[in-house]
N, C-alpha and C. Protein backbone atom coordinates (compact mmCIF):
# COMPACT_ATOMS: atom_id res chain seq x y z
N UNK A 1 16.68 -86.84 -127.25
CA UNK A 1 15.93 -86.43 -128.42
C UNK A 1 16.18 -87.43 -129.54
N UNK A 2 15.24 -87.46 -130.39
CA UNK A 2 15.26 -88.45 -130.99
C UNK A 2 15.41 -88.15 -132.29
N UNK A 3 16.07 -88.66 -133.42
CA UNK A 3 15.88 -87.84 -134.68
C UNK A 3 15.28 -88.61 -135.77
N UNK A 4 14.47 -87.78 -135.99
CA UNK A 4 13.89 -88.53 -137.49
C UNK A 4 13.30 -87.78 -138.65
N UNK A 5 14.45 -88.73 -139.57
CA UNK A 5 14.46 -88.07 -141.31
C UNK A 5 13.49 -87.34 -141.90
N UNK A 6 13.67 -86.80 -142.54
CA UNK A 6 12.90 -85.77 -143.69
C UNK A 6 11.94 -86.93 -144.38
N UNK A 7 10.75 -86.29 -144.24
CA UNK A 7 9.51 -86.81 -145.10
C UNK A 7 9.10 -86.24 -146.17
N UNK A 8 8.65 -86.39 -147.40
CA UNK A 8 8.19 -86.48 -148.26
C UNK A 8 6.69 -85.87 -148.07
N UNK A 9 6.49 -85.03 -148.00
CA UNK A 9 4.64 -84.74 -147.80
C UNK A 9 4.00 -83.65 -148.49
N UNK A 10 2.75 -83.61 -148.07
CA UNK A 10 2.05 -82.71 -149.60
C UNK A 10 2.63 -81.03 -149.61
N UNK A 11 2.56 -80.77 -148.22
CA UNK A 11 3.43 -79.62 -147.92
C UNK A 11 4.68 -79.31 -148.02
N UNK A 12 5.61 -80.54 -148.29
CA UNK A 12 6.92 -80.51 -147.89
C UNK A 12 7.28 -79.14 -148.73
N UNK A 13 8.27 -78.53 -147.94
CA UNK A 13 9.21 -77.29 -148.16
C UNK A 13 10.33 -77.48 -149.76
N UNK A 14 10.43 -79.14 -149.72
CA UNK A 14 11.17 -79.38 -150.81
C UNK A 14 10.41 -79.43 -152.32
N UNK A 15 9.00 -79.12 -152.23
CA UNK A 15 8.53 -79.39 -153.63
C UNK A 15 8.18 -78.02 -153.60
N UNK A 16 8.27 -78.14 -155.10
CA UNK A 16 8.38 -76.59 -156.04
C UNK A 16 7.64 -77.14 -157.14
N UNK A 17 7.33 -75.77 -157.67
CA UNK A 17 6.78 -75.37 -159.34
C UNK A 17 7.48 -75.60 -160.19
N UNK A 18 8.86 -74.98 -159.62
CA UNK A 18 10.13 -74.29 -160.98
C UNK A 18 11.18 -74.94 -160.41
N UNK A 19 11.67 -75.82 -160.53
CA UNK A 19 13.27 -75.92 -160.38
C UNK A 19 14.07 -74.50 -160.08
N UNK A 20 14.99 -74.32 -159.12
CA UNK A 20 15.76 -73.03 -159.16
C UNK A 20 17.31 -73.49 -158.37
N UNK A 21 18.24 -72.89 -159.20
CA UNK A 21 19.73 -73.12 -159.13
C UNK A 21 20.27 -73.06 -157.97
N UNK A 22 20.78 -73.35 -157.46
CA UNK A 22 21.52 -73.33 -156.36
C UNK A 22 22.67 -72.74 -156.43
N UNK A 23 23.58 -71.44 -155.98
CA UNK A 23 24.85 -71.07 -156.91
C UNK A 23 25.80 -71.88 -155.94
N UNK A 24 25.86 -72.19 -154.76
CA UNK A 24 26.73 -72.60 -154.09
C UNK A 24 26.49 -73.55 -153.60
N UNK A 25 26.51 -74.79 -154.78
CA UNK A 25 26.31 -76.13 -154.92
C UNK A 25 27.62 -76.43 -155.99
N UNK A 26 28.42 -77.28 -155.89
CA UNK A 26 29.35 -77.93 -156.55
C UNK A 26 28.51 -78.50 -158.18
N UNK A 27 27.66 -79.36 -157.81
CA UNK A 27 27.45 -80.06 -158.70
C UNK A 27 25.60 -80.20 -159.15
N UNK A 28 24.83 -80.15 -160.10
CA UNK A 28 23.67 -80.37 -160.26
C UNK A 28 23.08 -81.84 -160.45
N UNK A 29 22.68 -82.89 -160.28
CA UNK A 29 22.04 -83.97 -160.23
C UNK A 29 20.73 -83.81 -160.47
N UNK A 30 20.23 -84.11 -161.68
CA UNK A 30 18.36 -84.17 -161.87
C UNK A 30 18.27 -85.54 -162.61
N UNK A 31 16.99 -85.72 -161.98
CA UNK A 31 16.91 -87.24 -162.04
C UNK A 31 15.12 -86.73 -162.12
N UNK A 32 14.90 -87.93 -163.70
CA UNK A 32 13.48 -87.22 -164.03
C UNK A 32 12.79 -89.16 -164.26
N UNK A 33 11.61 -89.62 -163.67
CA UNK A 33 10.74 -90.27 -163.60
C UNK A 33 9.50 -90.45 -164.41
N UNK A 34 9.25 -88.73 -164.80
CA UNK A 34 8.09 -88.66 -165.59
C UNK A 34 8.38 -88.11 -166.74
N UNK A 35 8.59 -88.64 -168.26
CA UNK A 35 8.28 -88.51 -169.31
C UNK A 35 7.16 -87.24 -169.93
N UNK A 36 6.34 -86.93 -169.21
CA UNK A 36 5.63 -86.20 -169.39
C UNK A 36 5.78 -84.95 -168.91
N UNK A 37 6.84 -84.52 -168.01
CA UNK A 37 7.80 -83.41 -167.73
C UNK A 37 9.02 -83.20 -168.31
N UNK A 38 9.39 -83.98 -169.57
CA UNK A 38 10.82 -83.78 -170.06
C UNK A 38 10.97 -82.32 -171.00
N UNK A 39 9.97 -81.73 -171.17
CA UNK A 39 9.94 -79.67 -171.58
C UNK A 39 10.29 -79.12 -170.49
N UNK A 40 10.05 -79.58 -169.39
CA UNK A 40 10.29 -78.53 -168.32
C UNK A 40 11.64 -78.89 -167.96
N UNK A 41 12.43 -80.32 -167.81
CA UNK A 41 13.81 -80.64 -167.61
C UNK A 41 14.27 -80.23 -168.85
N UNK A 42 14.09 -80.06 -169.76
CA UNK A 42 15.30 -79.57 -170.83
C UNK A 42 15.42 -78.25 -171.01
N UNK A 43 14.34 -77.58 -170.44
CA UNK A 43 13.82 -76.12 -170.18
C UNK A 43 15.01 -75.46 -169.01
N UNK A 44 15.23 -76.41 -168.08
CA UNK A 44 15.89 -76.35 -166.59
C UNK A 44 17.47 -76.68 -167.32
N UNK A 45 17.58 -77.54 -168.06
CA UNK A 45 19.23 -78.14 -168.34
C UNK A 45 19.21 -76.56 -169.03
N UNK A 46 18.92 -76.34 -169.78
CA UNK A 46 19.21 -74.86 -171.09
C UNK A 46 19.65 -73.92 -170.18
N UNK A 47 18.86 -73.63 -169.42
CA UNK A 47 19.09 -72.22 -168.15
C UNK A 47 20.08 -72.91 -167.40
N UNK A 48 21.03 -73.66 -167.23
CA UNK A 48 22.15 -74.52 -165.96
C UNK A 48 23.39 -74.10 -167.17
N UNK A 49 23.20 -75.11 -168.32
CA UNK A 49 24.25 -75.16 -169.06
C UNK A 49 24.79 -74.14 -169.38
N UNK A 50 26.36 -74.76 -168.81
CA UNK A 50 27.67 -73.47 -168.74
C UNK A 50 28.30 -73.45 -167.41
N UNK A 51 26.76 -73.28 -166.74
CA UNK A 51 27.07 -72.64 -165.56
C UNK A 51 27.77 -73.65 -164.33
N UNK A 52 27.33 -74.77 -164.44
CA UNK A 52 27.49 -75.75 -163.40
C UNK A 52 27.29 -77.28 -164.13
N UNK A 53 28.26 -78.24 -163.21
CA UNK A 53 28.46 -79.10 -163.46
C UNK A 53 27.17 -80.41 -163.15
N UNK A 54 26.82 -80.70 -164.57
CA UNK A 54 25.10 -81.46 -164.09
C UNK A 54 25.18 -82.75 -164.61
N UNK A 55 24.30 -84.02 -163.95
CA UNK A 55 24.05 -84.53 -164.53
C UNK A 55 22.89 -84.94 -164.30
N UNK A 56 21.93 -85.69 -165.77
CA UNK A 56 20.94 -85.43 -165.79
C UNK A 56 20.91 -87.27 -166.88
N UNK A 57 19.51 -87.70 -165.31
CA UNK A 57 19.41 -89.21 -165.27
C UNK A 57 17.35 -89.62 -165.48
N UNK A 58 17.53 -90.03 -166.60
CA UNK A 58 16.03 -90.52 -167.00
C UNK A 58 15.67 -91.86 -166.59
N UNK A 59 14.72 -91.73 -165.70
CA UNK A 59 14.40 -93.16 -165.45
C UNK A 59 12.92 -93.80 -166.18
N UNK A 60 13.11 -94.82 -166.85
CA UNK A 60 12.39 -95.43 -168.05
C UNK A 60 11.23 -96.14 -167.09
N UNK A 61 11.59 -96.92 -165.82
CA UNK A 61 11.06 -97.64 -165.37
C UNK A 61 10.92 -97.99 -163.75
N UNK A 62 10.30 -98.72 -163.24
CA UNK A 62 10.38 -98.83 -161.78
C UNK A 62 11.51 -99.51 -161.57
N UNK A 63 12.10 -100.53 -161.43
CA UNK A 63 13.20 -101.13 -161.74
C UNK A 63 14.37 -100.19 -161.53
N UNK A 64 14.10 -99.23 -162.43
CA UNK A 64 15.68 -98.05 -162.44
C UNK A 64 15.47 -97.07 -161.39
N UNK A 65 13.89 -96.92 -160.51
CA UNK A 65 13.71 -96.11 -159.66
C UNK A 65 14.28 -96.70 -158.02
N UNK A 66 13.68 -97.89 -158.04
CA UNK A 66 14.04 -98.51 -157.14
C UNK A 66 15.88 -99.12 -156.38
N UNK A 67 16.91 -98.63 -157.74
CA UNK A 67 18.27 -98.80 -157.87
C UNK A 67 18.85 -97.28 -158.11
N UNK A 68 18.40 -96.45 -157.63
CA UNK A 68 18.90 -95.11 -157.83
C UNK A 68 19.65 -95.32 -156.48
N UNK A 69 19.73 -96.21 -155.17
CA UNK A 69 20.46 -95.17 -154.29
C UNK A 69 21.47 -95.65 -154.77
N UNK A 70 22.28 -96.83 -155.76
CA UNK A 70 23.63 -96.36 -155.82
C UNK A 70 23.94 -94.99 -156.35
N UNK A 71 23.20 -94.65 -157.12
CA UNK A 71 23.94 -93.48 -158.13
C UNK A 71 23.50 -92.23 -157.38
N UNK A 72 22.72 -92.39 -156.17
CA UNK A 72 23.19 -91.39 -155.09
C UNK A 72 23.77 -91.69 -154.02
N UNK A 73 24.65 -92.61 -153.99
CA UNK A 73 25.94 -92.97 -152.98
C UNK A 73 26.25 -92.40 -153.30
N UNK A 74 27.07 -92.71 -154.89
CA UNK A 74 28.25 -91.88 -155.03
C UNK A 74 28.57 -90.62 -155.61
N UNK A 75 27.52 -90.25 -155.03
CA UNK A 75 27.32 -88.11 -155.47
C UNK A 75 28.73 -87.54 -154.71
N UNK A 76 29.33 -86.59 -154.79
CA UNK A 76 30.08 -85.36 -154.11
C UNK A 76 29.33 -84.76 -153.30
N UNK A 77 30.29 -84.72 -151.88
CA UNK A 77 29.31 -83.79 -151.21
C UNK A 77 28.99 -82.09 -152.16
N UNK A 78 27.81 -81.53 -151.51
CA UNK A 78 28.13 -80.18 -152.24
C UNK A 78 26.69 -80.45 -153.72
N UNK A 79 26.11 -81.76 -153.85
CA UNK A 79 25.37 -81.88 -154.73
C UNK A 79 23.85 -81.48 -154.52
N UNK A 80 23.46 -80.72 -155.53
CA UNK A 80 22.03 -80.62 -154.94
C UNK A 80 21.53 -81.55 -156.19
N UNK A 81 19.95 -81.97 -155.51
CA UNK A 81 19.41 -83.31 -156.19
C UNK A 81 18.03 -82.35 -156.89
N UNK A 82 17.46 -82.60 -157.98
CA UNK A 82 16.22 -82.67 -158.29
C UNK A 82 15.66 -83.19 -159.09
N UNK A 83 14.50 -83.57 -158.52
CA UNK A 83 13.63 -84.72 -159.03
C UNK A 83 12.37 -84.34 -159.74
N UNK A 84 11.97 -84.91 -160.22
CA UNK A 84 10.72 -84.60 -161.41
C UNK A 84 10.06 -86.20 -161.31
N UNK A 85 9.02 -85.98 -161.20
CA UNK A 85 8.08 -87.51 -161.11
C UNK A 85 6.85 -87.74 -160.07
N UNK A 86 6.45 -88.57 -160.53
CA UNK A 86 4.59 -88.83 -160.17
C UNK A 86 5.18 -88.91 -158.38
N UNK A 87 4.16 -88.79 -157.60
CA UNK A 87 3.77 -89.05 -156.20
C UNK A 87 4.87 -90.22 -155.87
N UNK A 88 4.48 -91.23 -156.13
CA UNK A 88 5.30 -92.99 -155.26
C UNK A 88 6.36 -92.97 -155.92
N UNK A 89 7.03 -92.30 -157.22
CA UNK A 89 8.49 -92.35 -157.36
C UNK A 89 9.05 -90.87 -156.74
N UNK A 90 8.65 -90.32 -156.97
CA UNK A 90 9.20 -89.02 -156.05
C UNK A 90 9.54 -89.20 -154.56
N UNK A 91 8.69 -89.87 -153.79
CA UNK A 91 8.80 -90.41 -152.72
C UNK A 91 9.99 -91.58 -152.35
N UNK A 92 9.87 -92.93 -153.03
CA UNK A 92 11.29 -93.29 -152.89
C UNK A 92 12.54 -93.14 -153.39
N UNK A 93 12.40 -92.04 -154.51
CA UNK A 93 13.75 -91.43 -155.09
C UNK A 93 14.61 -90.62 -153.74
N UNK A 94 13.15 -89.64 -152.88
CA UNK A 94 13.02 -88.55 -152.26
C UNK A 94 14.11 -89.50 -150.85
N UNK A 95 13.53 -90.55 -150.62
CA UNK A 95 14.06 -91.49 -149.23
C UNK A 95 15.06 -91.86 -149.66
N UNK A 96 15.31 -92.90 -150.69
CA UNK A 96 16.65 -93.08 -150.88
C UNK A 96 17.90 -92.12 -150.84
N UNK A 97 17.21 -90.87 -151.23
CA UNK A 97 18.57 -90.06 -151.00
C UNK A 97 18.68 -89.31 -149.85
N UNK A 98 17.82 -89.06 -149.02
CA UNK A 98 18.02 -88.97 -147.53
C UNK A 98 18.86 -89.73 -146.48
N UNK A 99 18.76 -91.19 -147.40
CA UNK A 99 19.58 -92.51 -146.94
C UNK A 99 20.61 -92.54 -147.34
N UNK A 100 20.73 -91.48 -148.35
CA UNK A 100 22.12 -91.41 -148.50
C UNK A 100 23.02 -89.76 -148.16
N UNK A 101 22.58 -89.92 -147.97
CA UNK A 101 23.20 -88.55 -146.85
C UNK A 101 22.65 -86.86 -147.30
N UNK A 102 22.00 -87.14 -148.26
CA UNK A 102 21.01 -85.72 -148.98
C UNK A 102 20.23 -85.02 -147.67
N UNK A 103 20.13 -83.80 -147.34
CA UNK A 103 19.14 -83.24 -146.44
C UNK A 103 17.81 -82.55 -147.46
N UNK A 104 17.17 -81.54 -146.69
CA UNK A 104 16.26 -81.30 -147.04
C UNK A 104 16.54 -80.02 -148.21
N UNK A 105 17.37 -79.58 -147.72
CA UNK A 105 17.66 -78.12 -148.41
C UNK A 105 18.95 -78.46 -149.60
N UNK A 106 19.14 -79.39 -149.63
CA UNK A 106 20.23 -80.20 -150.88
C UNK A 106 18.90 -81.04 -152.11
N UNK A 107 17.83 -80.54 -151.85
CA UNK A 107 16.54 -81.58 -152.61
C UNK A 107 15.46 -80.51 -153.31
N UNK A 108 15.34 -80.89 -154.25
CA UNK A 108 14.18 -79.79 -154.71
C UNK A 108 12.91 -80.96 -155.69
N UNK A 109 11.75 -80.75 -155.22
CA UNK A 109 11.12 -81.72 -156.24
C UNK A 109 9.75 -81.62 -157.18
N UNK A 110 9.69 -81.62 -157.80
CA UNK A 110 8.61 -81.55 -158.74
C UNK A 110 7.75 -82.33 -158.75
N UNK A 111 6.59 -82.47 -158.20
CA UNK A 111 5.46 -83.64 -158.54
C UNK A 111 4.85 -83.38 -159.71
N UNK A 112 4.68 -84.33 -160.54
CA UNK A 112 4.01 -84.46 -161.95
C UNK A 112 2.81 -85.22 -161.34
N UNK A 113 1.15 -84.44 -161.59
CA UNK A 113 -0.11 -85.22 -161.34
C UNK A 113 -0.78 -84.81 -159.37
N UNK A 114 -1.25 -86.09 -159.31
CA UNK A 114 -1.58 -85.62 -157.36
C UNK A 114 -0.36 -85.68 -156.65
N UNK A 115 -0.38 -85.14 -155.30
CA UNK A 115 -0.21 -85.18 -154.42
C UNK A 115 -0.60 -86.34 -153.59
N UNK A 116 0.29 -86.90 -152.40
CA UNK A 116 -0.86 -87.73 -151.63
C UNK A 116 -0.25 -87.05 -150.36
N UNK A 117 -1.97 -87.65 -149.17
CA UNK A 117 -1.70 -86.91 -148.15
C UNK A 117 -2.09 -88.15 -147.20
N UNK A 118 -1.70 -88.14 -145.81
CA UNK A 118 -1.70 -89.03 -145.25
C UNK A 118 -1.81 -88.90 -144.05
N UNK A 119 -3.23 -89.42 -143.15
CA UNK A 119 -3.46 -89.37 -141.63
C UNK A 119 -3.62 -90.48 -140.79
N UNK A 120 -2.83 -89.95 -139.46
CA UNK A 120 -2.38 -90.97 -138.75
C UNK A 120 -3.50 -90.81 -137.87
N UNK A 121 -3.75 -92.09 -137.62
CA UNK A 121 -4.73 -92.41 -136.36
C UNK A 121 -4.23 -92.08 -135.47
N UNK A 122 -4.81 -91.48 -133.94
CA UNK A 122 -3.92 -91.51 -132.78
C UNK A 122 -4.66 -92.43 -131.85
N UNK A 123 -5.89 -93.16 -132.38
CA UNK A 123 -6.53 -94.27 -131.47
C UNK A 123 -5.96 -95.45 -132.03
N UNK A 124 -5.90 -96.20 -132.91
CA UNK A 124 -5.56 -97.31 -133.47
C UNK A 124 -3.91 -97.28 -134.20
N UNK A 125 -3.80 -96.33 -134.13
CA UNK A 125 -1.89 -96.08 -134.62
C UNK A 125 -1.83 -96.57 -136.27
N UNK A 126 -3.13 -96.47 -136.95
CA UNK A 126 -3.31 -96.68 -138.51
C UNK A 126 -3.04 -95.48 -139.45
N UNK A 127 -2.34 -95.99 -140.48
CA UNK A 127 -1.66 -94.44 -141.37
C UNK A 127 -2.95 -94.75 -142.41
N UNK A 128 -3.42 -93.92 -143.03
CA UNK A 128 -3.86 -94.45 -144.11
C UNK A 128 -4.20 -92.50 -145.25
N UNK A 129 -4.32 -92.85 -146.22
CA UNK A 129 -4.44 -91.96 -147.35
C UNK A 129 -5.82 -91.07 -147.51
N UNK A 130 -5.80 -90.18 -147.09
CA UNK A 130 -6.80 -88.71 -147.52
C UNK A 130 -6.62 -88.07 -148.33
N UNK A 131 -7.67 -87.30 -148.62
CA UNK A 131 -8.06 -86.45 -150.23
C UNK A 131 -7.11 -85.31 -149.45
N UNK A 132 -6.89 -84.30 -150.26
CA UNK A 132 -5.94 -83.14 -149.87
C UNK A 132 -7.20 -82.06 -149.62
N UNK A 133 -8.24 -82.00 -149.97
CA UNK A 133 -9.63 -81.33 -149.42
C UNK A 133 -10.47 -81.59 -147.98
N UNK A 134 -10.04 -82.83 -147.98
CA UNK A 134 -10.83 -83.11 -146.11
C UNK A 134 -10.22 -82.92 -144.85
N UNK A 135 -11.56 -81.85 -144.13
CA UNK A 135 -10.85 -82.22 -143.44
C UNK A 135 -10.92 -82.91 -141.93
N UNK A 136 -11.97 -83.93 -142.32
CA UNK A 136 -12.26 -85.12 -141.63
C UNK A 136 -12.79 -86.38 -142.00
N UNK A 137 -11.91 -87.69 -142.10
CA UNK A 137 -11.89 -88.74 -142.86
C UNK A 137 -12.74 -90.19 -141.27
N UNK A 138 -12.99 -91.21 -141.99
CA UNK A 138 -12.91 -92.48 -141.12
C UNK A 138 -12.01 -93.15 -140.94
N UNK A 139 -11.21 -93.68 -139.87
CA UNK A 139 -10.61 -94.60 -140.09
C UNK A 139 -11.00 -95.72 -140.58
N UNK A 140 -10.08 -96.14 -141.39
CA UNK A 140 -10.86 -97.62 -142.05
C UNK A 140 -10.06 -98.79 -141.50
N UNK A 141 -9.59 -98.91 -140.40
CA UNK A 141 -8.61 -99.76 -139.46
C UNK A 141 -9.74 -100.09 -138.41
N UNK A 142 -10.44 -98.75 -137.60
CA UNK A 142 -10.73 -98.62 -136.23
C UNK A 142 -12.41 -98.02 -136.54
N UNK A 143 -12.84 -97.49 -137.99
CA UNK A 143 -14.00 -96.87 -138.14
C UNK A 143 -14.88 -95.69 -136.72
N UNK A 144 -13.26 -95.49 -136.49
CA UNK A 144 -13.93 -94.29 -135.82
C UNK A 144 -13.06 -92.68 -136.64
N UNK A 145 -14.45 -91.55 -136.09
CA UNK A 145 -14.47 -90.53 -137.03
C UNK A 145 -13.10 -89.65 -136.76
N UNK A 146 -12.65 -89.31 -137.49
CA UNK A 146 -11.22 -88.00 -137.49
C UNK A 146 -11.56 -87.32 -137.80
N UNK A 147 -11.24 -86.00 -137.02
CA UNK A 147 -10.79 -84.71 -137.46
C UNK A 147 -9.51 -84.82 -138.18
N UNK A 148 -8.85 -83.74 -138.95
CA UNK A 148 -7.52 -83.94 -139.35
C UNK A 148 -6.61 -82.85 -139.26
N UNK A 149 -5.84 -82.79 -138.49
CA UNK A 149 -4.97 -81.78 -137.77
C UNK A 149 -3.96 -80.85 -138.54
N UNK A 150 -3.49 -79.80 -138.46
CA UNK A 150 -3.25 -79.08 -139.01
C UNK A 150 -1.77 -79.29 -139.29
N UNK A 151 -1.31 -80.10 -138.66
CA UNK A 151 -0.08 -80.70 -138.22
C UNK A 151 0.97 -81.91 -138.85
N UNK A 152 1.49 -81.91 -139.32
CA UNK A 152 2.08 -82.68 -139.99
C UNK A 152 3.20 -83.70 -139.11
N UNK A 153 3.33 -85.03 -138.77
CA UNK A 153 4.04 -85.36 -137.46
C UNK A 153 4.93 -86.71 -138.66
N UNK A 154 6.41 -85.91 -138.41
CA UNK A 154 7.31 -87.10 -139.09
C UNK A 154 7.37 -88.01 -139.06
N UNK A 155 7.65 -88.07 -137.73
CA UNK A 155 7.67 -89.32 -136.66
C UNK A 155 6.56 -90.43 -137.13
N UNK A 156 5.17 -90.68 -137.52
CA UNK A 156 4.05 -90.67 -137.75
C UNK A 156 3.96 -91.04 -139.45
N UNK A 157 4.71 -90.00 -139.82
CA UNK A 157 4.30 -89.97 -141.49
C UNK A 157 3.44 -89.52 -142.20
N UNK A 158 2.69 -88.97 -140.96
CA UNK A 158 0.85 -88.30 -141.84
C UNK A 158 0.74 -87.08 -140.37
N UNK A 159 -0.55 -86.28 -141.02
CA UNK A 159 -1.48 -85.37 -140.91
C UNK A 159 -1.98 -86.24 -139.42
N UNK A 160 -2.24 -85.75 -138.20
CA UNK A 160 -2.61 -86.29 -136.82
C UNK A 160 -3.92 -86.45 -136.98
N UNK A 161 -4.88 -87.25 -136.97
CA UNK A 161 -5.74 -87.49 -136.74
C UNK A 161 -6.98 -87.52 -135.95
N UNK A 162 -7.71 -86.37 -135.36
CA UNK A 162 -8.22 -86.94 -133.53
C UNK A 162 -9.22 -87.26 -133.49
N UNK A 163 -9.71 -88.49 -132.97
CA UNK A 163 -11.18 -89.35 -132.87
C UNK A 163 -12.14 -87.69 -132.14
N UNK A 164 -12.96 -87.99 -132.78
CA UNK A 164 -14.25 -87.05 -132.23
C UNK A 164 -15.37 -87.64 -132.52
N UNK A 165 -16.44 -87.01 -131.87
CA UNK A 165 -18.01 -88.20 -132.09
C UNK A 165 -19.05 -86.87 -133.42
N UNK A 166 -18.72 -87.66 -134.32
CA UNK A 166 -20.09 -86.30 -135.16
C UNK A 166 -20.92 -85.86 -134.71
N UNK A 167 -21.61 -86.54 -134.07
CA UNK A 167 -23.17 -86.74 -133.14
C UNK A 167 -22.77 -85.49 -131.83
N UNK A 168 -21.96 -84.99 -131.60
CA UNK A 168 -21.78 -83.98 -130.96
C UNK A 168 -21.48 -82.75 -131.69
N UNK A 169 -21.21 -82.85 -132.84
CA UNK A 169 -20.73 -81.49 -133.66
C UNK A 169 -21.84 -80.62 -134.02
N UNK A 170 -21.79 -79.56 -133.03
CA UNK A 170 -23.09 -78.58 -133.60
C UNK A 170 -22.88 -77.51 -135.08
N UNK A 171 -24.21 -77.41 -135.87
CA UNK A 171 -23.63 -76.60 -136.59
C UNK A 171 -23.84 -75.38 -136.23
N UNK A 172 -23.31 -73.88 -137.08
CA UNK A 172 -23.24 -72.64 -136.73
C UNK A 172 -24.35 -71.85 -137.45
């Protein structure tokens, strides 16, 4: 069997509305990306403070997003992480700390704005980006038609894809 890491996806189990505490977590770590969520992180520090030991890391820029896995090396085990920030920093904040030994249920995350969603070809082995409403795209690798599966495949990184011919799809 083969194992492979926690993904980042529109469904993922790790994104939330509300930030919520963890009581039997050592330590709090929030790490915020988007500026335009800092009411809801100071909203989240107010309800923590006292209670648990936090720290709480603003990132100004890509630059400081892209250098976060030191400062999640050296977390304590026992830390839970949460993140606040747009789609593509949420995502490599989200990996880097998987890479660093974070699981899924040690992560909680907030997307500020879209979502992205992502289907894998299973004819041409092409990942590429779908609306979170369709639910049948073209490949633009192989320009043949997808259905888009209900299925989410890690391994993959996207939503399964399965070539079908339109020209056969009756309607009801």
């Amino acid at each position: 069997m083969v194992y492979n890491n926690p993904v980042l996806f529109d469904k993922s189990e790790t994104i939330v509305e509300k930030f919520t505490v963890r009581q039997n977590r050592r330590k709090l770590l929030i790490v915020s990306a988007e500026p335009k969520e800092a009411d809801k992180i100071k909203q989240f520090i107010d309800e923590i403070k006292g209670q648990k030991e936090y720290e709480c890391l603003v990132l100004d820029d890509e630059l400081q997003v892209k250098t976060i896995s030191e400062i999640l090396d050296r977390q304590v085990m026992g830390t839970q992480l949460y993140i606040s920030a747009r789609w593509d920093d949420a995502v490599t904040i989200f990996n880097e700390a998987i890479d660093a030994g974070f699981s899924e249920d040690e992560i909680q995350v907030h997307i500020s704005g879209e979502k992205k969603r992502y289907v894998y070809c299973i004819k041409c082995y092409h990942l590429q980006e779908a609306a979170a409403e369709e639910t049948d795209t073209i490949c633009h690798h192989c320009q043949i038609s997808l259905e888009i599966g209900p299925f989410f495949s890690r391994e993959r990184k996207g939503y399964i894809g399965y070539p079908y011919n339109p020209a056969f799809v009756t309607s009801n």
